[in-house]
Protein backbone atom coordinates (compact mmCIF):
# COMPACT_ATOMS: atom_id res chain seq x y z
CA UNK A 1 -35.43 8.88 -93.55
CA UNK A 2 -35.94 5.11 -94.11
CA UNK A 3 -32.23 4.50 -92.87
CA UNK A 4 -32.65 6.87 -89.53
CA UNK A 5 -35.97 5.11 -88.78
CA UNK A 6 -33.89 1.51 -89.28
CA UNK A 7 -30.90 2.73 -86.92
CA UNK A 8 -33.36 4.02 -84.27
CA UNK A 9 -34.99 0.76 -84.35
CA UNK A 10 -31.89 -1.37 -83.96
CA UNK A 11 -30.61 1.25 -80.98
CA UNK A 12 -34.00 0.70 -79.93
CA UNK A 13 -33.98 -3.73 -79.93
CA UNK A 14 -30.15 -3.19 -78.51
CA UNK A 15 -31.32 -1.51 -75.43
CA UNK A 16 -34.19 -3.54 -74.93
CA UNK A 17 -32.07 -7.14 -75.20
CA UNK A 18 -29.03 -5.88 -73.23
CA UNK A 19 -29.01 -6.70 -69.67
CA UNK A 20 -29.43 -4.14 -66.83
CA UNK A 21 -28.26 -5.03 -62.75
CA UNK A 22 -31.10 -5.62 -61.02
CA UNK A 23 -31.18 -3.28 -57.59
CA UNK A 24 -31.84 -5.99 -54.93
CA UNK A 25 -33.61 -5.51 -51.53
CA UNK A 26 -32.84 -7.24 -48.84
CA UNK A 27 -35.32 -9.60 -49.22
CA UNK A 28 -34.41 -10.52 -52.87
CA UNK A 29 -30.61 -10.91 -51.66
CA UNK A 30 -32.07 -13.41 -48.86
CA UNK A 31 -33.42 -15.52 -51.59
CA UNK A 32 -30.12 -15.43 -53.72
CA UNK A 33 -28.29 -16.66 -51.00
CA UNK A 34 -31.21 -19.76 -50.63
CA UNK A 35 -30.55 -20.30 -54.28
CA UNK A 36 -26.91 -20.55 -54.00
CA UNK A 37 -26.76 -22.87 -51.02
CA UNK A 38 -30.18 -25.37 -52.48
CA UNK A 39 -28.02 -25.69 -56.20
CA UNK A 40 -24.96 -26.91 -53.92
CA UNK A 41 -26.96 -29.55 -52.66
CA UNK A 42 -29.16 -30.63 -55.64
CA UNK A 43 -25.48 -30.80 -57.83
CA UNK A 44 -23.65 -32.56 -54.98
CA UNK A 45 -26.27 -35.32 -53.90
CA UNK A 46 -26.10 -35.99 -57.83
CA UNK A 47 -22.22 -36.06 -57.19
CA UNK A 48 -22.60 -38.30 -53.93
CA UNK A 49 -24.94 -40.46 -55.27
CA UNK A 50 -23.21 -41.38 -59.01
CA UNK A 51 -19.52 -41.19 -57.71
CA UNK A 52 -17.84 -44.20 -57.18
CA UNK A 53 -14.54 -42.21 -56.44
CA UNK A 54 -14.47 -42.20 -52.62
CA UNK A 55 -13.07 -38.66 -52.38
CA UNK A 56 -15.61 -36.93 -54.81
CA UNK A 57 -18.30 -38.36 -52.33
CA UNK A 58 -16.88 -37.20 -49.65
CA UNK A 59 -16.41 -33.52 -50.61
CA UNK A 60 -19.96 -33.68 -52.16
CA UNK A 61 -21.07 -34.67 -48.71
CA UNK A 62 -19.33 -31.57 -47.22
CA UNK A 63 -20.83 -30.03 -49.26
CA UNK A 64 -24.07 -30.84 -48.65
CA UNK A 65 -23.78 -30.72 -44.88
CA UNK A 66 -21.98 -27.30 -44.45
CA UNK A 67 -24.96 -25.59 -47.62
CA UNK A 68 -27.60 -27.31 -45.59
CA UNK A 69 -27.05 -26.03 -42.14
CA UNK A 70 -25.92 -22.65 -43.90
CA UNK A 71 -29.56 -22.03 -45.61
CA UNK A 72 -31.35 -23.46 -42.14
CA UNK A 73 -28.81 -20.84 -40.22
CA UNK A 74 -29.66 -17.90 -42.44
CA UNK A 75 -33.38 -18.46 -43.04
CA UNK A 76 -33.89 -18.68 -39.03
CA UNK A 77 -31.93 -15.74 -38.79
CA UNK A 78 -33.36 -13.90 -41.63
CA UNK A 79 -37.28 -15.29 -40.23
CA UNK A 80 -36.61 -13.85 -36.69
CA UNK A 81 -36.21 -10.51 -38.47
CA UNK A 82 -39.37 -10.72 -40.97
CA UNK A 83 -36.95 -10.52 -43.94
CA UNK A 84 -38.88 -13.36 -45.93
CA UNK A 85 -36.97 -14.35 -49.54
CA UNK A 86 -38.39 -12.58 -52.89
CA UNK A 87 -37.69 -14.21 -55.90
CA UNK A 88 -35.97 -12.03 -58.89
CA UNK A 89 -34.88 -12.26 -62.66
CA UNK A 90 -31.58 -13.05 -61.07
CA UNK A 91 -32.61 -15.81 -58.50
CA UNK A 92 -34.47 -17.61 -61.04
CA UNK A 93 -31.10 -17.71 -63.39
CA UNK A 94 -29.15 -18.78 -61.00
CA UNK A 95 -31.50 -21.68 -60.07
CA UNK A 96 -31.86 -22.51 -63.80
CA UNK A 97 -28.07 -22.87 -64.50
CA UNK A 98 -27.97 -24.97 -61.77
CA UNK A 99 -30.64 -27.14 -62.68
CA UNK A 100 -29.01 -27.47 -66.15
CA UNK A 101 -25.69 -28.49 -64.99
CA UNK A 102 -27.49 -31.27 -62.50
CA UNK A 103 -29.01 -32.28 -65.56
CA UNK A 104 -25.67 -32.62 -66.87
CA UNK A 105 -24.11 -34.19 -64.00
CA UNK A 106 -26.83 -37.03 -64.14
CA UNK A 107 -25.83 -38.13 -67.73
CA UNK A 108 -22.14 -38.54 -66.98
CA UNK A 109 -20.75 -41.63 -65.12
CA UNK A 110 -17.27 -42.33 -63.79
CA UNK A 111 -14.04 -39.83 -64.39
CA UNK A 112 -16.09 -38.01 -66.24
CA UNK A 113 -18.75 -37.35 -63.36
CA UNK A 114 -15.84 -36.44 -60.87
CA UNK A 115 -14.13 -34.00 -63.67
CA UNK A 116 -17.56 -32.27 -64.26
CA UNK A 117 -18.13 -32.24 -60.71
CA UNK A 118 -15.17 -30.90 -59.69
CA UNK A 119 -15.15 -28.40 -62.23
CA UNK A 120 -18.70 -27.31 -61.77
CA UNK A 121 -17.67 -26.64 -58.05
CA UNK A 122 -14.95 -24.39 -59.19
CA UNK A 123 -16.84 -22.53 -61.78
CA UNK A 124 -19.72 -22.35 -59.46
CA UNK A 125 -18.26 -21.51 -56.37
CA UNK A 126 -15.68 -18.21 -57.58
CA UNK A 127 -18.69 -17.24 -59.65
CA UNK A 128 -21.08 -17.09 -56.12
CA UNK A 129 -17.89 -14.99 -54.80
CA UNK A 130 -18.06 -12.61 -57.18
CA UNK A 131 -21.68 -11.92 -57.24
CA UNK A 132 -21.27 -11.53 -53.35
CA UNK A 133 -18.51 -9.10 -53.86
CA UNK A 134 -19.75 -7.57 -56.83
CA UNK A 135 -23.50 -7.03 -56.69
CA UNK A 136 -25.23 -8.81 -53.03
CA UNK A 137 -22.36 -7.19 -50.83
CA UNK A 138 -22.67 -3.78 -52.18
CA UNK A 139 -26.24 -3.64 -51.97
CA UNK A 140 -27.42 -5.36 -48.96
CA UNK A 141 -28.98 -2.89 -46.24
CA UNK A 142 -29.66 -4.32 -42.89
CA UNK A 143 -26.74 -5.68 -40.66
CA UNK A 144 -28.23 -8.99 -40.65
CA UNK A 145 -28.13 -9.60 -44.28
CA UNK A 146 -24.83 -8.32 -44.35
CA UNK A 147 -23.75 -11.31 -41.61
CA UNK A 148 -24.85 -13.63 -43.77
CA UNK A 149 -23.59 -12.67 -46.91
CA UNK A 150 -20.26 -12.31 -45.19
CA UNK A 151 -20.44 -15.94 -43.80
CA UNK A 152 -21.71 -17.44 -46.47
CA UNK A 153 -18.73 -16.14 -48.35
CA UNK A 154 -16.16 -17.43 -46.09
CA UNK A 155 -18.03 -20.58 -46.09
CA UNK A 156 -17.48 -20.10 -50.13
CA UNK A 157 -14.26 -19.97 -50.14
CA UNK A 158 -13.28 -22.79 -48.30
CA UNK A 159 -15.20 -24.53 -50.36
CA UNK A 160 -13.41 -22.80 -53.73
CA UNK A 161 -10.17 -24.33 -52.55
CA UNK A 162 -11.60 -27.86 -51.78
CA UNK A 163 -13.02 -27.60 -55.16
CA UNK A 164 -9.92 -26.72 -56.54
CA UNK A 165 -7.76 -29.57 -55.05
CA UNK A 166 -10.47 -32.19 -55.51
CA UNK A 167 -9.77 -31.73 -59.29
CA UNK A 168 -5.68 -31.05 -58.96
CA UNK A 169 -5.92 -35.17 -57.85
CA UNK A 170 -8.57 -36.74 -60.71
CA UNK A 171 -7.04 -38.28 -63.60
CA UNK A 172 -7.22 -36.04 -66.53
């Protein structure tokens, strides 16, 4: 009796500690995509700002640019149509692994900075694809939403391939 009540427990603890997808409204979508363009642009003014390599600076400036007038873009778009951003389990993850590798990013200097950097792009950028494709995509509701996603992932993987290059040409 003793061991049923144990495995029961543990089955119990299991299901409570492994995750579940989140179902997202529209509105909770609208603030994932805010997430993913503001943690562009905190980890590439860091990037900008510490670089002294005159090509990292340059595609952290992109960066910033093109994430900037994306979020402005979809949160006028999204505004016009009273879908206002709702924060979510998944929102506030994303913006806390972003804050955690700016945190990084501050406390490296040189090659190392531009190797994190460009790396952190990468990583960052094919795993905002596949959350598009995988979970925001498949979920979003209103046509409007939808446009955005969808240009926000082109917009993604443009970037994916800058990424990419940028850290083909730094030193190892």
């Amino acid at each position: 009796m003793k061991f049923r009540a144990l495995v029961a427990m543990m089955l119990l603890a299991g299901c409570a500690t492994t995750p579940r997808q989140e179902k997202l409204t529209d509105r909770q979508i609208a603030m994932v995509m805010r997430v993913v363009n503001i943690a562009e642009i905190r980890e590439s003014e860091i990037a900008r700002d510490k670089s002294g390599n005159t090509a990292v600076r340059e595609f952290a400036q992109m960066l910033i640019n093109e994430h900037e007038a994306q979020n402005n873009k979809t949160e006028s778009e999204l505004s016009r149509r009273d879908i206002n951003s709702e924060d979510t389990m998944l929102s506030r993850q994303l913006d806390a692994t972003s804050g955690a590798a700016a945190d990084r990013l501050r406390g490296l200097t040189g090659a190392a900075l531009d190797r994190a950097f460009a790396d952190r792009q990468t990583d960052a950028h094919q795993s905002a694809l596949s959350l598009i494709d995988s979970t925001l995509a498949p979920q979003a509701r209103k046509k409007i939403v939808q446009e955005q996603l969808a240009a926000l992932r082109k917009m993604l993987e443009t970037h994916l391939t800058r990424a990419k290059q940028l850290r083909s040409s730094l030193p190892q």
